[in-house]
C-alpha atoms as a PDB file:
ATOM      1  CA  UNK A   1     -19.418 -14.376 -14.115  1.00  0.00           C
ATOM      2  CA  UNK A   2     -16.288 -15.877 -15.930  1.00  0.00           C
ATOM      3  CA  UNK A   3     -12.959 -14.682 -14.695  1.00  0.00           C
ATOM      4  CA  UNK A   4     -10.785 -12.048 -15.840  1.00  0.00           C
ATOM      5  CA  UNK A   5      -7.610 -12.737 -17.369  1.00  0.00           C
ATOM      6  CA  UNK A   6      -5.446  -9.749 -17.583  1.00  0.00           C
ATOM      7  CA  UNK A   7      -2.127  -8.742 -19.221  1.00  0.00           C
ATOM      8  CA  UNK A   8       1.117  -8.246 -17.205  1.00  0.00           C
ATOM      9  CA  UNK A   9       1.303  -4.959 -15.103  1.00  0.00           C
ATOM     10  CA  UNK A  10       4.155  -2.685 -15.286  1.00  0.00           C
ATOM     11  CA  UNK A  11       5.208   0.572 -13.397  1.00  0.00           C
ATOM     12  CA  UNK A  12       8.437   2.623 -13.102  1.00  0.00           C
ATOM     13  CA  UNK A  13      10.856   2.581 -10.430  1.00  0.00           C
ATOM     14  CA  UNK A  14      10.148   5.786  -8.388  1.00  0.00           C
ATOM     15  CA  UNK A  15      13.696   5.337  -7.367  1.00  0.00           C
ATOM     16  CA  UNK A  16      14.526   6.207 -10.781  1.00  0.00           C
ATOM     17  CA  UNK A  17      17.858   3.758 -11.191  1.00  0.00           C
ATOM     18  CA  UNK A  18      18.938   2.952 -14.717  1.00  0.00           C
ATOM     19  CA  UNK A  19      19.226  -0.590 -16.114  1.00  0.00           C
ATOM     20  CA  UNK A  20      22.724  -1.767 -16.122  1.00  0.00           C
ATOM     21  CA  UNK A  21      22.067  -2.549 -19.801  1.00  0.00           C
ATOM     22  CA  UNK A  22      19.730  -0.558 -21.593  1.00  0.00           C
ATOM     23  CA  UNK A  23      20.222   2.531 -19.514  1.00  0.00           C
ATOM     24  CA  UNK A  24      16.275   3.202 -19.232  1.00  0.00           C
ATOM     25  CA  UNK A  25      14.854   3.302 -16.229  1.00  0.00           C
ATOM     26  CA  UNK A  26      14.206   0.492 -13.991  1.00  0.00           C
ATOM     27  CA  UNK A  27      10.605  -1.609 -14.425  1.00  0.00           C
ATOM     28  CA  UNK A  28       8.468  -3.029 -11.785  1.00  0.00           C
ATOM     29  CA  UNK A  29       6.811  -5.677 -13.429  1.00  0.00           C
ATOM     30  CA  UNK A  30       3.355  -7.801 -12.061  1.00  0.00           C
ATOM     31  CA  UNK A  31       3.388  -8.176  -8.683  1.00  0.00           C
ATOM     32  CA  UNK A  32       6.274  -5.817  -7.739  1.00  0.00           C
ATOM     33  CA  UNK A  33       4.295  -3.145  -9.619  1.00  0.00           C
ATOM     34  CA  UNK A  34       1.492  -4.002  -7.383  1.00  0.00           C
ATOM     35  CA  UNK A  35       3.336  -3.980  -4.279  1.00  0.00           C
ATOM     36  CA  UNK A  36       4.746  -0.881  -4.857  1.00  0.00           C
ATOM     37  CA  UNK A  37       1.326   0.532  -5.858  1.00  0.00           C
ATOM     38  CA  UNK A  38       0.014  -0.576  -2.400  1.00  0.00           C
ATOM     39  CA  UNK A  39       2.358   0.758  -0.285  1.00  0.00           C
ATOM     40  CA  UNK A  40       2.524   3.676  -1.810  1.00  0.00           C
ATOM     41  CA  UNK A  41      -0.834   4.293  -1.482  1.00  0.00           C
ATOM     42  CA  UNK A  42      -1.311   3.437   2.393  1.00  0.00           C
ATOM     43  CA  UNK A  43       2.068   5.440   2.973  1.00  0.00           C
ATOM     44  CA  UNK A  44       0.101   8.825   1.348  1.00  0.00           C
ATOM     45  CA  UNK A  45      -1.463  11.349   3.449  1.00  0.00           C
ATOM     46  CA  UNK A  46      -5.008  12.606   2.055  1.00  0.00           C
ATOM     47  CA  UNK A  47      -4.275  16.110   0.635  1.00  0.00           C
ATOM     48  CA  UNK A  48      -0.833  14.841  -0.311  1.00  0.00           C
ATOM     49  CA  UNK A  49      -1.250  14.979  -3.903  1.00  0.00           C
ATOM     50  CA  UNK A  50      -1.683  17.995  -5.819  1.00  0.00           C
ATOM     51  CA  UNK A  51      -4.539  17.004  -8.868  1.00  0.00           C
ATOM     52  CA  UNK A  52      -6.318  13.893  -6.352  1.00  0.00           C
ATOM     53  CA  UNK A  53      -6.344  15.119  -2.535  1.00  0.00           C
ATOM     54  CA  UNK A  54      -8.862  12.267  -2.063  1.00  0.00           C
ATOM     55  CA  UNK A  55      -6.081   9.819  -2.520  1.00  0.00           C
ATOM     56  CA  UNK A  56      -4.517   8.346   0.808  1.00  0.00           C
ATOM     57  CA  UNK A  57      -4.380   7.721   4.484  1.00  0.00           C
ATOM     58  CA  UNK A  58      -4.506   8.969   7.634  1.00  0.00           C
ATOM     59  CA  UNK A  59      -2.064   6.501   8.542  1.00  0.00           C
ATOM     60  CA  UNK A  60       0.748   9.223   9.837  1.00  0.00           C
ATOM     61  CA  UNK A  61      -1.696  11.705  11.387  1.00  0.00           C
ATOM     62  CA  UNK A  62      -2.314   8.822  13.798  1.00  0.00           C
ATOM     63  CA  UNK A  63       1.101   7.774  14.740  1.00  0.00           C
ATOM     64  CA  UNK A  64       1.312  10.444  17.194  1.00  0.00           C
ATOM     65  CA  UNK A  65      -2.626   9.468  18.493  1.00  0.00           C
ATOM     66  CA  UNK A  66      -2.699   7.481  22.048  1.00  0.00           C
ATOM     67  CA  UNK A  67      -2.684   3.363  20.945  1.00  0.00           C
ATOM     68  CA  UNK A  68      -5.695   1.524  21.503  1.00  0.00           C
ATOM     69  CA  UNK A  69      -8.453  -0.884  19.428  1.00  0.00           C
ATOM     70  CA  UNK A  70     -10.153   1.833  18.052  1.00  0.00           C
ATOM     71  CA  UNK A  71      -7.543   3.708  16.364  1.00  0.00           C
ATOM     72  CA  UNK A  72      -6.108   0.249  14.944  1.00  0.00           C
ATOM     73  CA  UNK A  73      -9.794  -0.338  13.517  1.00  0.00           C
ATOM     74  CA  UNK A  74     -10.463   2.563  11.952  1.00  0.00           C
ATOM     75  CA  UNK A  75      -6.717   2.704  10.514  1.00  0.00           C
ATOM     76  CA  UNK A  76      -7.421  -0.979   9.093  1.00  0.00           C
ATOM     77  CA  UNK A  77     -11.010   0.341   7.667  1.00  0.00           C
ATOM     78  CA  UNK A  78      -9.302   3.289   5.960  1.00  0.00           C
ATOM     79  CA  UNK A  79      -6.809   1.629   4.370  1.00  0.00           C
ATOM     80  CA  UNK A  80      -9.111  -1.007   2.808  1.00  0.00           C
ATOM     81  CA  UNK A  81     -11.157   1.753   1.774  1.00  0.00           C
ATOM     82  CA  UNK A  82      -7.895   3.551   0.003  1.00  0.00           C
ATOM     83  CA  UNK A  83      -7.027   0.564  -1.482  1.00  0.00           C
ATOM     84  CA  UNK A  84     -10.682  -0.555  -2.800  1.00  0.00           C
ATOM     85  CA  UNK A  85     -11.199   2.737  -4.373  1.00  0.00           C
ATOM     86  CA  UNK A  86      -7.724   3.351  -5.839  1.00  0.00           C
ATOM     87  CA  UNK A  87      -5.999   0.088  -6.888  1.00  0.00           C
ATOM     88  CA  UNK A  88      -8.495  -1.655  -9.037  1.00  0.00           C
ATOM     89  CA  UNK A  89      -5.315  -4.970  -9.915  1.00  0.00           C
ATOM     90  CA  UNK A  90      -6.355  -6.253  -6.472  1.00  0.00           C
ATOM     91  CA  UNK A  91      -8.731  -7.763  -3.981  1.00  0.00           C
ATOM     92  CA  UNK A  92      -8.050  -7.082  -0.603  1.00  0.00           C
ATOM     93  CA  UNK A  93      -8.271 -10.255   1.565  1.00  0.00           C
ATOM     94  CA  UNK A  94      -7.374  -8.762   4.891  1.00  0.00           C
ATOM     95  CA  UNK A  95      -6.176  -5.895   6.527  1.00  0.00           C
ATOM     96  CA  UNK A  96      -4.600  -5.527   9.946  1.00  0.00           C
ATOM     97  CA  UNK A  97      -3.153  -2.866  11.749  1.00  0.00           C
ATOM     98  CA  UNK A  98      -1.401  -3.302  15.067  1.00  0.00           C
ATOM     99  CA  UNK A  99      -0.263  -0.055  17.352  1.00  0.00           C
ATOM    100  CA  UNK A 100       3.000  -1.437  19.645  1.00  0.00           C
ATOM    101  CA  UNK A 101       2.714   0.711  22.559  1.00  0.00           C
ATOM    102  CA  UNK A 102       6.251   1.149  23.930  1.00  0.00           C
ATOM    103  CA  UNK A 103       7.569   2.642  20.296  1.00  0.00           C
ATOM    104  CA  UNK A 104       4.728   4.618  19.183  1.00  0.00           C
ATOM    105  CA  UNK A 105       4.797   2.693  16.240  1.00  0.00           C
ATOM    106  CA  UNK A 106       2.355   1.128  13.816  1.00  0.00           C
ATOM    107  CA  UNK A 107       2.692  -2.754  12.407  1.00  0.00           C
ATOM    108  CA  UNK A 108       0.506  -2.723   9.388  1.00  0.00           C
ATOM    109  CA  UNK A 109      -0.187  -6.235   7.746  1.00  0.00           C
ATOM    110  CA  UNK A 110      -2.322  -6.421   4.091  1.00  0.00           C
ATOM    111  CA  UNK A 111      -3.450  -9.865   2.001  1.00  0.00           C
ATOM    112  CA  UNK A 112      -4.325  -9.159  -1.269  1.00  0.00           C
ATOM    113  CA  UNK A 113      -4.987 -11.094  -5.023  1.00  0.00           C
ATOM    114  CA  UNK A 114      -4.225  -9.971  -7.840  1.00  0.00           C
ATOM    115  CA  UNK A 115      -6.744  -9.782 -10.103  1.00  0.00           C
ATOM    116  CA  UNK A 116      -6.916 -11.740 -13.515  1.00  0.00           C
ATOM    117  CA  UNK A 117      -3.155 -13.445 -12.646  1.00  0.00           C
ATOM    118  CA  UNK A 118      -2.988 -17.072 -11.463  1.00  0.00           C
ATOM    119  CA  UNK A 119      -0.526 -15.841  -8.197  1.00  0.00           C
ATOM    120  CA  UNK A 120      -1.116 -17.066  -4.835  1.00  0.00           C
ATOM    121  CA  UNK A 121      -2.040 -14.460  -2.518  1.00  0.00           C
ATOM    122  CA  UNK A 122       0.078 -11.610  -1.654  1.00  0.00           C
ATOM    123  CA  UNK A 123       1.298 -10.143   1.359  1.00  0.00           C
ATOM    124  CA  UNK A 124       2.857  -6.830   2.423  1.00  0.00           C
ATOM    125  CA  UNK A 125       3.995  -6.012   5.654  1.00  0.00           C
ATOM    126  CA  UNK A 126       5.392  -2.833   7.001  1.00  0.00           C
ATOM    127  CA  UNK A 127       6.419  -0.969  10.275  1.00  0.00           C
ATOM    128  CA  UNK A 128       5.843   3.205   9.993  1.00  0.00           C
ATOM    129  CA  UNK A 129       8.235   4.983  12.677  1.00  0.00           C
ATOM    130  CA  UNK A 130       6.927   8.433  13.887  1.00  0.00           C
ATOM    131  CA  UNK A 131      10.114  10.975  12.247  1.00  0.00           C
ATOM    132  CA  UNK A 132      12.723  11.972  14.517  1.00  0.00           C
ATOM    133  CA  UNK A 133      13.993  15.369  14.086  1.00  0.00           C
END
C-alpha cells in the first residue's frame, strides 16, 4: 500500500485571539491543529455536543470513581476508541491513563503519528483535576 502524503492541516484558535497583524483570527497549523483536535476530543463528555452525542469520553464521569487498574484500562480503551473513530490525521501509538490516588486525579499520556507528514511521533500529556466549587 504506498503511503499517504497529505497537505498541511489547519484549525482555528477556539480561544478566538486576533493576529497582531492581520487582525483574523489566530491559526493552528499541522501538528498544533492536531494537538488541539486530540485533546479536545478526550476532554468531551459523550452527550456533550448538540448534532454528534456519540463524540467523547467518559473521562470526567470517572474522576469522581474509586482509583484502581480497571478504571485506568477501560479509560485508556475509550479514549483510543474516541480518537480512532473521530480524528482520522492520526495513528494512535499508545495510550495510558494513570489514576494518582491521594488527588483524585487522572494523568493521561497519548503517542500518536500523524498521518501522511514526515513528523516524529507526537506526544500529549495532560492532568484533569475533579472541579472545585
Amino acid at each position: 500500500m504506498p503511503t499517504s502524503i497529505s497537505r498541511a492541516f489547519k484549525d482555528i484558535s477556539l480561544s478566538f485571539t486576533r493576529h497582531p497583524v492581520t487582525n483574523d483570527i489566530t491559526i493552528l497549523k499541522n501538528e498544533d491543529a492536531i494537538k488541539k483536535s486530540v485533546t479536545n476530543l478526550c476532554r468531551t463528555s459523550v452527550n456533550e455536543r448538540f448534532f454528534n452525542p456519540l463524540i467523547g469520553t467518559r473521562i470526567g464521569e470517572s474522576l469522581f470513581e474509586i482509583n484502581d487498574p480497571d478504571i485506568a484500562e477501560f479509560l485508556e480503551e475509550d479514549i483510543e476508541n474516541t480518537l480512532k473513530n473521530n480524528e482520522p490525521r492520526i495513528k494512535v501509538k499508545s495510550v495510558v491513563a494513570k489514576a494518582l490516588m491521594d488527588s483524585n486525579e487522572l494523568e493521561i499520556k497519548i503517542e500518536y503519528d500523524i498521518v501522511g507528514l514526515p513528523l516524529p511521533l507526537q506526544n500529549i500529556e495532560f492532568l484533569l483535576q475533579p472541579s472545585k466549587l
